[in-house]
C-alpha atoms as a PDB file:
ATOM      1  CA  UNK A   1     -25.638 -65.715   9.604  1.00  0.00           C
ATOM      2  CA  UNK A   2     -25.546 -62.820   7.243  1.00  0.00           C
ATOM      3  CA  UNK A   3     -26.518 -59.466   7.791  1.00  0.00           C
ATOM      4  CA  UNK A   4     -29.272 -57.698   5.806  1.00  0.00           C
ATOM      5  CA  UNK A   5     -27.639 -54.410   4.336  1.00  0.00           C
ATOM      6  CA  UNK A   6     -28.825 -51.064   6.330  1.00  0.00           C
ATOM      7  CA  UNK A   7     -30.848 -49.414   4.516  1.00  0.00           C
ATOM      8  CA  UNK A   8     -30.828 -45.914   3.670  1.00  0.00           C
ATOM      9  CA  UNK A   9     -33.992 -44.104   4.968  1.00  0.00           C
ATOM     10  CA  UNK A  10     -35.115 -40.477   4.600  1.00  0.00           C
ATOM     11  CA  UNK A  11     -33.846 -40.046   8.122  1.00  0.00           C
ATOM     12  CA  UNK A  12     -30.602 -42.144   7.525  1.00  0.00           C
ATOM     13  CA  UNK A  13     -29.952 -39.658   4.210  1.00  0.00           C
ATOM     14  CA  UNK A  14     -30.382 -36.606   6.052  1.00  0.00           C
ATOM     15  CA  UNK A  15     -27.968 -37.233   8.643  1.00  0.00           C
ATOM     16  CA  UNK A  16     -25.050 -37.769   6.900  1.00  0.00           C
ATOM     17  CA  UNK A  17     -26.056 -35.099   4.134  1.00  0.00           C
ATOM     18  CA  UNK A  18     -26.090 -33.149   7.936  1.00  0.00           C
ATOM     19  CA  UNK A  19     -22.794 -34.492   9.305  1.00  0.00           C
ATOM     20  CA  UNK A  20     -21.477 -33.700   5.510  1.00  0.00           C
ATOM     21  CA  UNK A  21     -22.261 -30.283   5.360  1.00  0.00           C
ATOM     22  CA  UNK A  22     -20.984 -29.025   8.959  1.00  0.00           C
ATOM     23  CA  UNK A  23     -17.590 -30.947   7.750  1.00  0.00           C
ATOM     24  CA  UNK A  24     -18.241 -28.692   4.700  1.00  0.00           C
ATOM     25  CA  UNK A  25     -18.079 -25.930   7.013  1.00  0.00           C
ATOM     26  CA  UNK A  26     -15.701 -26.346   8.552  1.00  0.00           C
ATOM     27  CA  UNK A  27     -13.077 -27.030   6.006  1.00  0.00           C
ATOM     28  CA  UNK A  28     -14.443 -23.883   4.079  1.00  0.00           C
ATOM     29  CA  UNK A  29     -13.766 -21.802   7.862  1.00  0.00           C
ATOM     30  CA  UNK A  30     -10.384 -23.575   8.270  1.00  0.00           C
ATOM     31  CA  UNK A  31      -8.981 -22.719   5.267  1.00  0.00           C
ATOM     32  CA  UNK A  32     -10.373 -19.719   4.468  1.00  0.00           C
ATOM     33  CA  UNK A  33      -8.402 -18.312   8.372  1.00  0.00           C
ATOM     34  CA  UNK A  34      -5.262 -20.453   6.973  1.00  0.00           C
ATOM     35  CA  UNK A  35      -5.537 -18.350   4.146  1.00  0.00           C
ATOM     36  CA  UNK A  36      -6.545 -14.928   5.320  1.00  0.00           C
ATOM     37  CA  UNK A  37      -3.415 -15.337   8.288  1.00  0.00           C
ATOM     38  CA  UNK A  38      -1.001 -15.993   5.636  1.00  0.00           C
ATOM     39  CA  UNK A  39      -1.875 -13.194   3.268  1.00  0.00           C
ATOM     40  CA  UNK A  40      -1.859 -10.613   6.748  1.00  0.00           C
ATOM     41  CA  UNK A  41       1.557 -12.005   7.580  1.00  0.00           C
ATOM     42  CA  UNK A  42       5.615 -10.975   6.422  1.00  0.00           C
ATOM     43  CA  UNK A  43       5.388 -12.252   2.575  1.00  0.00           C
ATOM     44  CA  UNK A  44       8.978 -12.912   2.909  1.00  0.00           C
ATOM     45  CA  UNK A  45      11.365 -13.904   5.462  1.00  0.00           C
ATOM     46  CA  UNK A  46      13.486 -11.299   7.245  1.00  0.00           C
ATOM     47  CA  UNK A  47      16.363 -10.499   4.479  1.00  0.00           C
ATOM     48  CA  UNK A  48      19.827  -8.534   4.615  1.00  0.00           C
ATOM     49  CA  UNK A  49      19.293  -5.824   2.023  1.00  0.00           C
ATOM     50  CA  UNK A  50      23.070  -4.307   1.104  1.00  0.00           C
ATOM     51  CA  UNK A  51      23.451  -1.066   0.386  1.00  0.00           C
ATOM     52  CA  UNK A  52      23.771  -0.515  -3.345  1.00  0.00           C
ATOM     53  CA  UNK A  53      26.531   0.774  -5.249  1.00  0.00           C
ATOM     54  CA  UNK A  54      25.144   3.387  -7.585  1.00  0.00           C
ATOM     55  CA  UNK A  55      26.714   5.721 -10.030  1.00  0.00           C
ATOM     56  CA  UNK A  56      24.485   8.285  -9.995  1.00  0.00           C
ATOM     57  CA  UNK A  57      24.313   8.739  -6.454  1.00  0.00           C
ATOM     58  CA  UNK A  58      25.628   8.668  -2.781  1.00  0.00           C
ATOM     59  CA  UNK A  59      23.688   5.804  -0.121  1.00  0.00           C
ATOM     60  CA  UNK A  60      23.250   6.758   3.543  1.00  0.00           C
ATOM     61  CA  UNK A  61      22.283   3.711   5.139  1.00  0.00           C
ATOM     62  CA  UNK A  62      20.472   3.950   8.389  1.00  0.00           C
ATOM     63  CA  UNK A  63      17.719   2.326  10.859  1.00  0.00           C
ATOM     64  CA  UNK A  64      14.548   4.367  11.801  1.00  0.00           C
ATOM     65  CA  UNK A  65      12.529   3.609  14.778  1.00  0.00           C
ATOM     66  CA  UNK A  66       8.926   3.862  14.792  1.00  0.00           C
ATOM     67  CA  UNK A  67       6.740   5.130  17.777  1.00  0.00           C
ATOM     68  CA  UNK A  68       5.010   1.331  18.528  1.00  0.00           C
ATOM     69  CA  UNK A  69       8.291  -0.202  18.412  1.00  0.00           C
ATOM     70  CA  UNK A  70       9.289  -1.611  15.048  1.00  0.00           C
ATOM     71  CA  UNK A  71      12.459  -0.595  13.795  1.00  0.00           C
ATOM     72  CA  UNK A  72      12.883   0.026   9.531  1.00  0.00           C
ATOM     73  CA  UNK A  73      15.241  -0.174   7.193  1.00  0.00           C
ATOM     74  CA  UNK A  74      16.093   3.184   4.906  1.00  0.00           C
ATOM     75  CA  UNK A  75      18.597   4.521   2.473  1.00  0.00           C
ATOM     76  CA  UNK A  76      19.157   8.289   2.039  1.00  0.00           C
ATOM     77  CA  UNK A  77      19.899   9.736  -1.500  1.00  0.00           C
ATOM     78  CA  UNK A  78      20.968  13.368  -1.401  1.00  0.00           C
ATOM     79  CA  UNK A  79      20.001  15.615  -4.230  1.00  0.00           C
ATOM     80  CA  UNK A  80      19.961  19.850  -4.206  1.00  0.00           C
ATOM     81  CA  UNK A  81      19.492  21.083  -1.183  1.00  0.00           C
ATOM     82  CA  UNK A  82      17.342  23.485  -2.507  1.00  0.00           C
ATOM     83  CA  UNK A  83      14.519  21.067  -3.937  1.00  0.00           C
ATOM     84  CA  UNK A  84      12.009  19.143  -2.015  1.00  0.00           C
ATOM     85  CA  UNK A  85      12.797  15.691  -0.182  1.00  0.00           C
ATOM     86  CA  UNK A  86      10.377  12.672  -1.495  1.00  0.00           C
ATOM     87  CA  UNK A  87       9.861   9.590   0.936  1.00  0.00           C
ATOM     88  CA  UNK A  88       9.432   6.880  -1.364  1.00  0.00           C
ATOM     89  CA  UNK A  89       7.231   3.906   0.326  1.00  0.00           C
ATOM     90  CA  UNK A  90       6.966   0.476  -1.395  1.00  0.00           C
ATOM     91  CA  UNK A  91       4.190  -1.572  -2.449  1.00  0.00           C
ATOM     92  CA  UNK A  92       3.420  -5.095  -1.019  1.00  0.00           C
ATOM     93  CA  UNK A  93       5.863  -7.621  -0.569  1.00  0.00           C
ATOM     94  CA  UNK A  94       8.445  -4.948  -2.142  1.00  0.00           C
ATOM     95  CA  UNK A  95      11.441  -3.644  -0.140  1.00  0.00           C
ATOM     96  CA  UNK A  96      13.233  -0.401  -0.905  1.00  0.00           C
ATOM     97  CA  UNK A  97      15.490  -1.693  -3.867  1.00  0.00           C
ATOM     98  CA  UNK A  98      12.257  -2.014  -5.706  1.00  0.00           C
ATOM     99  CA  UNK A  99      12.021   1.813  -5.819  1.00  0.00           C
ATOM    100  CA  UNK A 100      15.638   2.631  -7.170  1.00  0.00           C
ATOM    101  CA  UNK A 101      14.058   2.840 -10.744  1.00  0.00           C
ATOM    102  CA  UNK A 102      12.103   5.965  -9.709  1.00  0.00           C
ATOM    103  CA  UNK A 103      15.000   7.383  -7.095  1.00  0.00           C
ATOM    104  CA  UNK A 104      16.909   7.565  -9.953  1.00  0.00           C
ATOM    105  CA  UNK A 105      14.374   9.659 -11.817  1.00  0.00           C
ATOM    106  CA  UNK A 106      14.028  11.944  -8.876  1.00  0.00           C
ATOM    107  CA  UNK A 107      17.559  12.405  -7.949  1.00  0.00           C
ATOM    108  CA  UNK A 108      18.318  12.980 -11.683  1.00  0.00           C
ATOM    109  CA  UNK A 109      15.829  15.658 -11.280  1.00  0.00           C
ATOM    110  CA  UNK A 110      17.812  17.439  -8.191  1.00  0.00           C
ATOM    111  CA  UNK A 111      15.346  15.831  -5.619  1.00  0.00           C
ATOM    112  CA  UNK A 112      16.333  14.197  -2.341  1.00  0.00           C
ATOM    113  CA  UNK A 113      15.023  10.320  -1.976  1.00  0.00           C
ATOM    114  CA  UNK A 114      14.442   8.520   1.287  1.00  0.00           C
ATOM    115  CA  UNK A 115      13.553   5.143   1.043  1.00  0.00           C
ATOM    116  CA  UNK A 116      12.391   2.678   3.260  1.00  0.00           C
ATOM    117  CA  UNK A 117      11.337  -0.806   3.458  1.00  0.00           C
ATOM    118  CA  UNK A 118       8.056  -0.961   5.038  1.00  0.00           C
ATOM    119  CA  UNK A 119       7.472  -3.066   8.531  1.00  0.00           C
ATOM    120  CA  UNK A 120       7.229  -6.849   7.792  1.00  0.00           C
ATOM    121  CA  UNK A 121       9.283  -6.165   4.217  1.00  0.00           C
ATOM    122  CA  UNK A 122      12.559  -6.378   3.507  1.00  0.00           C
ATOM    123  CA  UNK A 123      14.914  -6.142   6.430  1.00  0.00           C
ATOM    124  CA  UNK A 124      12.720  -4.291   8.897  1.00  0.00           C
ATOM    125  CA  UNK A 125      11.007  -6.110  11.618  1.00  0.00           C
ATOM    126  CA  UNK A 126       6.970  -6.306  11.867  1.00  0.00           C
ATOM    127  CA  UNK A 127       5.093  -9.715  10.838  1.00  0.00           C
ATOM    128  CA  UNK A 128       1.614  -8.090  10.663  1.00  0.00           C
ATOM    129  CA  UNK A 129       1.003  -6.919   7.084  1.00  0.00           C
ATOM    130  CA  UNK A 130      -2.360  -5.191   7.541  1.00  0.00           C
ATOM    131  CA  UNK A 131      -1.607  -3.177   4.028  1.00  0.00           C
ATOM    132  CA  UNK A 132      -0.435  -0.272   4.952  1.00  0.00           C
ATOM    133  CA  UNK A 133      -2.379   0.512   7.976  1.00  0.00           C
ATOM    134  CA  UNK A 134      -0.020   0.023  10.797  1.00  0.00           C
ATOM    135  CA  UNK A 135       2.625   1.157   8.164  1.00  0.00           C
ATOM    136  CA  UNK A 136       1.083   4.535   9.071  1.00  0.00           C
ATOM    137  CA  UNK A 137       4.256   4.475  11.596  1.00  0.00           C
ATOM    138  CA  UNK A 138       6.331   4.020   9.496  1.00  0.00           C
ATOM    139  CA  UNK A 139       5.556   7.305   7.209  1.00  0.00           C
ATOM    140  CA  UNK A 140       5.328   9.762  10.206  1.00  0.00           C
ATOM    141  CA  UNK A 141       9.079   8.426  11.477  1.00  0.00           C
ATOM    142  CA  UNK A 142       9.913   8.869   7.757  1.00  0.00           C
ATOM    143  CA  UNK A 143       8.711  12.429   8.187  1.00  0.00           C
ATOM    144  CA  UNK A 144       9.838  13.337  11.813  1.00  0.00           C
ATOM    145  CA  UNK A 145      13.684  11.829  10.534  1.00  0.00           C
ATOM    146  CA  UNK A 146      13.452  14.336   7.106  1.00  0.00           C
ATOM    147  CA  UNK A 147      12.548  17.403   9.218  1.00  0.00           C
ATOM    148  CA  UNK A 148      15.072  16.951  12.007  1.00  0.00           C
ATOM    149  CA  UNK A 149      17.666  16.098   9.518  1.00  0.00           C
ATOM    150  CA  UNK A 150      16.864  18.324   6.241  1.00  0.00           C
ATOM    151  CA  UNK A 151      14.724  20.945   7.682  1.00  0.00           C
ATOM    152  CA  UNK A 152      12.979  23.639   5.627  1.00  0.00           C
ATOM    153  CA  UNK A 153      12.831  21.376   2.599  1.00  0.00           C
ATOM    154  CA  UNK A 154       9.782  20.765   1.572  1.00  0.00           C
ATOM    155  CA  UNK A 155       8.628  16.913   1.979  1.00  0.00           C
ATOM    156  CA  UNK A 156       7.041  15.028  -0.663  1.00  0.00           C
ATOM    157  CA  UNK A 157       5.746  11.281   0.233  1.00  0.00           C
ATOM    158  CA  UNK A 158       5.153   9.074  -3.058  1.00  0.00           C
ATOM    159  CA  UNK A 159       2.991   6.061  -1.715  1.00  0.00           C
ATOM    160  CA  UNK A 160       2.847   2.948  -4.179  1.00  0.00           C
ATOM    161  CA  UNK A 161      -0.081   0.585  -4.146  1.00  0.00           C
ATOM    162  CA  UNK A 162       0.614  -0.294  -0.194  1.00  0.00           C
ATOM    163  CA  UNK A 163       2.506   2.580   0.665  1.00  0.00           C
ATOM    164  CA  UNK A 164       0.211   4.798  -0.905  1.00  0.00           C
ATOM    165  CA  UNK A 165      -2.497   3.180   1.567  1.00  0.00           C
ATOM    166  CA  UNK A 166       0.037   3.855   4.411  1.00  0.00           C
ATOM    167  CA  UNK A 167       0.251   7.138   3.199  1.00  0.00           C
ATOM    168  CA  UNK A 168      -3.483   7.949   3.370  1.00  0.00           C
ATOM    169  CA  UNK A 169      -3.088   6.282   6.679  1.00  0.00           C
ATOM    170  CA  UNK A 170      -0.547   8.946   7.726  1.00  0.00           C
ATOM    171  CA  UNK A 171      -2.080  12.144   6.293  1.00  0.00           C
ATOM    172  CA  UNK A 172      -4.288  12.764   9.266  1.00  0.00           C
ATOM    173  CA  UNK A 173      -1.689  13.078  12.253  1.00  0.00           C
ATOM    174  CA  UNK A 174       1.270  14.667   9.701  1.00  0.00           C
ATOM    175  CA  UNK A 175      -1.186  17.361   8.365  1.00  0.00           C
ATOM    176  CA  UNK A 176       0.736  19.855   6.898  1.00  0.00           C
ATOM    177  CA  UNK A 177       3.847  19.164   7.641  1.00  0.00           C
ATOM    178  CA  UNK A 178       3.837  17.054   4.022  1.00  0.00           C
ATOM    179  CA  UNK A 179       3.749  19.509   1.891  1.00  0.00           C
ATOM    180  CA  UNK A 180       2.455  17.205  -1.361  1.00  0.00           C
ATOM    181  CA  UNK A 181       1.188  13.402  -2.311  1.00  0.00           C
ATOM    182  CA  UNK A 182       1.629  11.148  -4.914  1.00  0.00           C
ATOM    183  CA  UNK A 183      -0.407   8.034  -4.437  1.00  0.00           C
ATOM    184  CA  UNK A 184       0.281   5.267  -7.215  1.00  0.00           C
ATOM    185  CA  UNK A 185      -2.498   2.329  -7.823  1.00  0.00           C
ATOM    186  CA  UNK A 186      -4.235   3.369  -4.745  1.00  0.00           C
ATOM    187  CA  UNK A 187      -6.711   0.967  -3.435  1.00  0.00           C
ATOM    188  CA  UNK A 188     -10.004   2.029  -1.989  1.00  0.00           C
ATOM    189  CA  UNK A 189     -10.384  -0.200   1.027  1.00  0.00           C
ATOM    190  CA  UNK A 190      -9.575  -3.855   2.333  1.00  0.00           C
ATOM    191  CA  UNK A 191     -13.014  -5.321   1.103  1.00  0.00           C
ATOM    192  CA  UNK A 192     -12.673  -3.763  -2.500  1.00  0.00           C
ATOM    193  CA  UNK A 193      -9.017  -5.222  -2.478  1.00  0.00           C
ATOM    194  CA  UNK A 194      -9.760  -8.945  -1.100  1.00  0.00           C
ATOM    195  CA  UNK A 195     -12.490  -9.178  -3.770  1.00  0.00           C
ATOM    196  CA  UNK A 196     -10.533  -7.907  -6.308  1.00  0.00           C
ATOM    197  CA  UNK A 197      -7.763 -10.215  -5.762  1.00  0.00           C
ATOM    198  CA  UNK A 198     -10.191 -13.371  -5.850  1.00  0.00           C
ATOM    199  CA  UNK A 199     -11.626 -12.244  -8.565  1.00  0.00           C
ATOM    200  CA  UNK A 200      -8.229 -12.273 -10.497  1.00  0.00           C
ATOM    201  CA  UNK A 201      -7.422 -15.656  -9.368  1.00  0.00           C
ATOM    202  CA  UNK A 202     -10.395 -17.638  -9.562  1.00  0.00           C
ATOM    203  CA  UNK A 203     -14.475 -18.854 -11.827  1.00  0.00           C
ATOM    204  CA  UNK A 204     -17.524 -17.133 -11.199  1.00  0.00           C
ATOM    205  CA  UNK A 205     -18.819 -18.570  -8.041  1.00  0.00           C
ATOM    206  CA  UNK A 206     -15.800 -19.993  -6.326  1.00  0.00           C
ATOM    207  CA  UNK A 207     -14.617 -16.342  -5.736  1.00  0.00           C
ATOM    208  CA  UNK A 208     -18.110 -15.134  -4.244  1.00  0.00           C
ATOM    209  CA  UNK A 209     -17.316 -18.483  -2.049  1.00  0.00           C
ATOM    210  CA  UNK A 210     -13.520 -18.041  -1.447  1.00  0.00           C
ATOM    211  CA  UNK A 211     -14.896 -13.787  -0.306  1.00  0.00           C
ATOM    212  CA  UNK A 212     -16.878 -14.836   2.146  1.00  0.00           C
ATOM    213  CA  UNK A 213     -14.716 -16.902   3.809  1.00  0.00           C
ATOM    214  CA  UNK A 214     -12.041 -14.816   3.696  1.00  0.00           C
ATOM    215  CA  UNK A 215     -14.034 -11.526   5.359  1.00  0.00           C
ATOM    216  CA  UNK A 216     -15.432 -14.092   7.860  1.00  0.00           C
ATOM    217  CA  UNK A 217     -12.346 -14.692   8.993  1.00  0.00           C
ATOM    218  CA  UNK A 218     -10.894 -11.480   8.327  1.00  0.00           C
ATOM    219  CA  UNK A 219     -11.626 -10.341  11.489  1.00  0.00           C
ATOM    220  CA  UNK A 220      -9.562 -13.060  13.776  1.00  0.00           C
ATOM    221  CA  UNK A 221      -6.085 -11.953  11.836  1.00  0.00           C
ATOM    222  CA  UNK A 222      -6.569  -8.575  11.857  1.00  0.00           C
ATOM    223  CA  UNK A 223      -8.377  -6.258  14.777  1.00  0.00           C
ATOM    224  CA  UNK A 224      -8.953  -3.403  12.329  1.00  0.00           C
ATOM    225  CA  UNK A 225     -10.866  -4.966   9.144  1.00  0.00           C
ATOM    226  CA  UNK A 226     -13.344  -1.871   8.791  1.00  0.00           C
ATOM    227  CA  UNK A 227     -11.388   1.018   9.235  1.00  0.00           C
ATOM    228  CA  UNK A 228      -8.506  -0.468   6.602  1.00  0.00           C
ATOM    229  CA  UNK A 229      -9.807   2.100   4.311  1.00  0.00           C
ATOM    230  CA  UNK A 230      -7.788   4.537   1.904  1.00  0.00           C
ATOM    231  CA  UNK A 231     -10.913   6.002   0.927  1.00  0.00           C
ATOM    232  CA  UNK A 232     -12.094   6.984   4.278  1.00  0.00           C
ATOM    233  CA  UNK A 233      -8.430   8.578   5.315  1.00  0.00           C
ATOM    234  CA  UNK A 234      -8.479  10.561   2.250  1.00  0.00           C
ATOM    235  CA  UNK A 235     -10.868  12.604   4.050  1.00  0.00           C
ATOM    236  CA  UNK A 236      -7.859  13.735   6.286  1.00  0.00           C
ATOM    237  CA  UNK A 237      -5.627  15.065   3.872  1.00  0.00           C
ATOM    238  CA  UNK A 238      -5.516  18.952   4.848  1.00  0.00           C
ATOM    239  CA  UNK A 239      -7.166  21.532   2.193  1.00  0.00           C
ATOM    240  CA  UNK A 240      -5.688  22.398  -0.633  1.00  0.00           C
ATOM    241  CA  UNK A 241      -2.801  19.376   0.162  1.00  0.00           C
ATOM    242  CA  UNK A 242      -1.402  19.028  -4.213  1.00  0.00           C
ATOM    243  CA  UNK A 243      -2.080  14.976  -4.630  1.00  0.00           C
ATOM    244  CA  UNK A 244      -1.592  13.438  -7.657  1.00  0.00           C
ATOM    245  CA  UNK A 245      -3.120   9.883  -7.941  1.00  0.00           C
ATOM    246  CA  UNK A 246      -2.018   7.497 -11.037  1.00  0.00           C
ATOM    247  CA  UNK A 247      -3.775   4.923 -11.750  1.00  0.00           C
ATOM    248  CA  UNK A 248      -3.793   2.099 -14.666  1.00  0.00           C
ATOM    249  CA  UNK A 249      -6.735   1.354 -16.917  1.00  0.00           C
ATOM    250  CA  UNK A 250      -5.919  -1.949 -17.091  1.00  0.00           C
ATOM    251  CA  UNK A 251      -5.038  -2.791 -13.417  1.00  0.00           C
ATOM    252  CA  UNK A 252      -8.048  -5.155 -11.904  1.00  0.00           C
ATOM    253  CA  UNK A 253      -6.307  -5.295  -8.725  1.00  0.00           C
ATOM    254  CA  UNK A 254      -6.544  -1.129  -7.483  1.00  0.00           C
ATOM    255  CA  UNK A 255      -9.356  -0.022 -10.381  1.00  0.00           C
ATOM    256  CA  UNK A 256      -9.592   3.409 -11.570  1.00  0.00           C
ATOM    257  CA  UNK A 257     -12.642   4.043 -10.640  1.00  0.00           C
ATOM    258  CA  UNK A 258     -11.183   3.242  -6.953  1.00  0.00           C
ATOM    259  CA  UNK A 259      -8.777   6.230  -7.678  1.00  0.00           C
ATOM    260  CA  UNK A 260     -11.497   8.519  -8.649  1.00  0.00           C
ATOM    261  CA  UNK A 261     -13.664   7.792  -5.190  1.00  0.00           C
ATOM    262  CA  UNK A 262     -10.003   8.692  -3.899  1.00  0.00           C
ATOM    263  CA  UNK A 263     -10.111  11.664  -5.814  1.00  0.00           C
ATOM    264  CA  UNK A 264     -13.194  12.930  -4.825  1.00  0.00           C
ATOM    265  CA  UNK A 265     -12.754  12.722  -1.280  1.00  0.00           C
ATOM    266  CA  UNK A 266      -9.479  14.958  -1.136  1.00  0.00           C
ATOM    267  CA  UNK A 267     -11.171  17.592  -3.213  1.00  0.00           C
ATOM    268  CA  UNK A 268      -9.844  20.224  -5.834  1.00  0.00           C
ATOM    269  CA  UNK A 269      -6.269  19.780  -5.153  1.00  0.00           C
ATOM    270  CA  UNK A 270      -6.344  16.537  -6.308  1.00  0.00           C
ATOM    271  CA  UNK A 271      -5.461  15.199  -9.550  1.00  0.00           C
ATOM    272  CA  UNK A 272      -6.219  11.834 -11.416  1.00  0.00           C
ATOM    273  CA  UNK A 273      -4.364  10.521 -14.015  1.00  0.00           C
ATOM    274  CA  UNK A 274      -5.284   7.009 -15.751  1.00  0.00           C
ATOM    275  CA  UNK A 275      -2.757   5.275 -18.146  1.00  0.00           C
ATOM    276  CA  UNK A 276      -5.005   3.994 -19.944  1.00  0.00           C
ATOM    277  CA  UNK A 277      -2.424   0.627 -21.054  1.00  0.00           C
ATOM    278  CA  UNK A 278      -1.224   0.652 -17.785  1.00  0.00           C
ATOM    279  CA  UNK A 279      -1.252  -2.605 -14.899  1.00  0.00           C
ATOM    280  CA  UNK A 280      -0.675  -2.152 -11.417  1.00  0.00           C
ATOM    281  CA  UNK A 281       2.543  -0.851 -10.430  1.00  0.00           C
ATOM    282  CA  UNK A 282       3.831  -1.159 -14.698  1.00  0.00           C
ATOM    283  CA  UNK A 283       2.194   2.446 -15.711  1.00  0.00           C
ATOM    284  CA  UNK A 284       5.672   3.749 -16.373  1.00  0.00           C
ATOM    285  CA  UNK A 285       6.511   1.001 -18.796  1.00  0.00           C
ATOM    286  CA  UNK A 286       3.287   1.921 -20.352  1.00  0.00           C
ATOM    287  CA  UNK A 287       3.848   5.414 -20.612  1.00  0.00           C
ATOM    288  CA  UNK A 288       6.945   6.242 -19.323  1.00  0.00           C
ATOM    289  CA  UNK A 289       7.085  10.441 -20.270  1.00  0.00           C
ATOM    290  CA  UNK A 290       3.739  11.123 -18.961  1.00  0.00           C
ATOM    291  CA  UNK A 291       3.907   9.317 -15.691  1.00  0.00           C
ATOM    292  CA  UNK A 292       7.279  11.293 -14.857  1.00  0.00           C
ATOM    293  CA  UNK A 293       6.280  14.585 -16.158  1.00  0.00           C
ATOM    294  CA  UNK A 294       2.849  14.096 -13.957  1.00  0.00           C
ATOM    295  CA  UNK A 295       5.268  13.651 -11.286  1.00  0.00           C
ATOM    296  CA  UNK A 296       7.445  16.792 -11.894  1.00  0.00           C
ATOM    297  CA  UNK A 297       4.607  18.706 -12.140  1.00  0.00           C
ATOM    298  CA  UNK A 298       3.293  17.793  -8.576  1.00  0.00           C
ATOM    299  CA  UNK A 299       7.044  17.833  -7.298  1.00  0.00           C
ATOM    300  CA  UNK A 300       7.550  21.244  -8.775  1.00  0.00           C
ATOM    301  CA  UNK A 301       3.957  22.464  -7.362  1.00  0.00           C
ATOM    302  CA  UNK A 302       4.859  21.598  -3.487  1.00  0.00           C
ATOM    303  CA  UNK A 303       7.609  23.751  -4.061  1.00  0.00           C
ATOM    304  CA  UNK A 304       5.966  26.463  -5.555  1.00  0.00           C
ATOM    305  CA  UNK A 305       4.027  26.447  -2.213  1.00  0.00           C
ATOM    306  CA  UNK A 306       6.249  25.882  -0.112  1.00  0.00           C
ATOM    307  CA  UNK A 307       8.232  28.964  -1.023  1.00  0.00           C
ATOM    308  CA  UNK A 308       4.545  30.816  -1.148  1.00  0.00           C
ATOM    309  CA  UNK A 309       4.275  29.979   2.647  1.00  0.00           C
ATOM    310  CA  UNK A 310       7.902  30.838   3.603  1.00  0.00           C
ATOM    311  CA  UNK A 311       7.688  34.440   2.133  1.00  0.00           C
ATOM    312  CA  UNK A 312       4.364  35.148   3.068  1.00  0.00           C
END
């Protein structure tokens, strides 16, 4: 006896189109979290990073604690004790070594470089990567281990892409005991950055899609989604604090127009300046001369008012 095929009613359709669309759903909600806990998690495995043999200058090679409990990995690089001390912080998924380009600069210059690899980089511990706002942490131990071992130098941090976030992140509680900023490809706050990034990567449409998955889900990897802003912790960099902000003209991932927000909310002290043929984290291949004298200028202004403090 045969069967007599089902047949597919309006009621019959709708169903499955129903049944289809919460497996939709749910796919799009699965792997949007897959993706959003990967992306706030250690880009690389926990790695040995050997202290470097340089010509050009001696390594101290230490551990600094933080105050929640993570534990970093830095390298000291003397320089005159008589000019300022720069904390160099790493972008993401960058450990220290990826800064000895621009130690070298600054210790050529006379300046003192501490460098660390930021938690969940490099060999430090940490697997959140919340870009740069835990790292906060990271740049007040930085600080507090510069002033108890070099004290009366004035302290410089140089914060690039991610570090300059954790930087921003930092300004607040170390006040003024940072005498001067430089914040490279600063980004303005975790929803400009996510869209920014999808943008890069994928059509028209699939990145509005791929968004609002990933800010749906935002929320269940990380606790502090909304206050993951560079922009807003500007606002706490004291008075008068010199900042210098660099940012590239061709760099779709931290825009310029993210620096100048950035700008405006430290105030007169800051400075902006835009390579125009620059990408993120490349603006000294682009234009290597102005992005070091910009740099030496800042450097050279911290001290200026440092020494302006000290005698007054």
């Amino acid at each position: 006896m045969q069967h007599e095929p089902r047949k597919w009613t309006g009621r019959r359709i709708l169903r499955v189109l129903l049944v289809l669309a919460v497996v939709s759903v749910l796919l799009w909600l699965g792997t949007s979290y897959g993706v959003a806990y990967r992306l706030t998690r250690r880009p690389c495995p926990r790695h040995d990073e050997p202290v470097p043999d340089l010509t050009w200058a001696k390594v101290e090679s230490f551990r600094l604690a933080t105050e929640d409990g993570e534990e970093l990995g830095a390298w000291f690089l003397p320089g005159r004790p008589d000019q300022p001390l720069v904390v160099l912080l790493p972008g993401n998924g960058c450990d220290r070594s990826s800064g000895l380009g621009q130690a070298e600069s600054l210790v050529g210059d006379g300046r003192s470089v501490l460098l660390l690899s930021l938690r969940a980089h490099g060999d430090s511990t940490g697997e959140v990567n919340d870009f740069g706002f835990s790292a906060r942490h990271d740049v007040t131990a930085a600080v507090a281990w510069a002033e108890s071992n070099h004290p009366g130098r004035p302290i410089v941090v140089w914060g690039r892409s991610l570090g300059s976030a954790a930087a921003l992140f930092a300004a607040g509680e170390l006040g003024r005991r940072v005498s001067g900023y430089v914040l490279e490809c600063p980004y303005r706050d975790l929803r400009t950055a996510v869209r920014n990034r999808v943008r890069l990567r994928l059509p028209p449409l699939a990145d509005d899609v791929a968004y609002l998955g990933l800010m749906t889900a935002a929320p269940l990897v990380l606790a502090d989604v909304d206050r993951i802003s560079p922009l807003q912790a500007a606002g706490e960099v004291p008075e008068g604090t010199p900042v210098l902000i660099l940012a590239g003209g061709k760099d779709r991932r931290a825009r310029p127009e993210e620096a100048e927000a950035i700008r405006e909310r430290i105030g007169p002290s800051a400075e902006l300046v835009v390579i125009e043929d620059g990408d993120h984290l490349e603006l000294e291949r682009a234009e290597p001369d102005r992005v070091r004298e910009a740099i030496r200028r800042l450097i050279a202004r911290c001290a200026g008012a440092s020494a302006t403090a000290s005698r007054g």
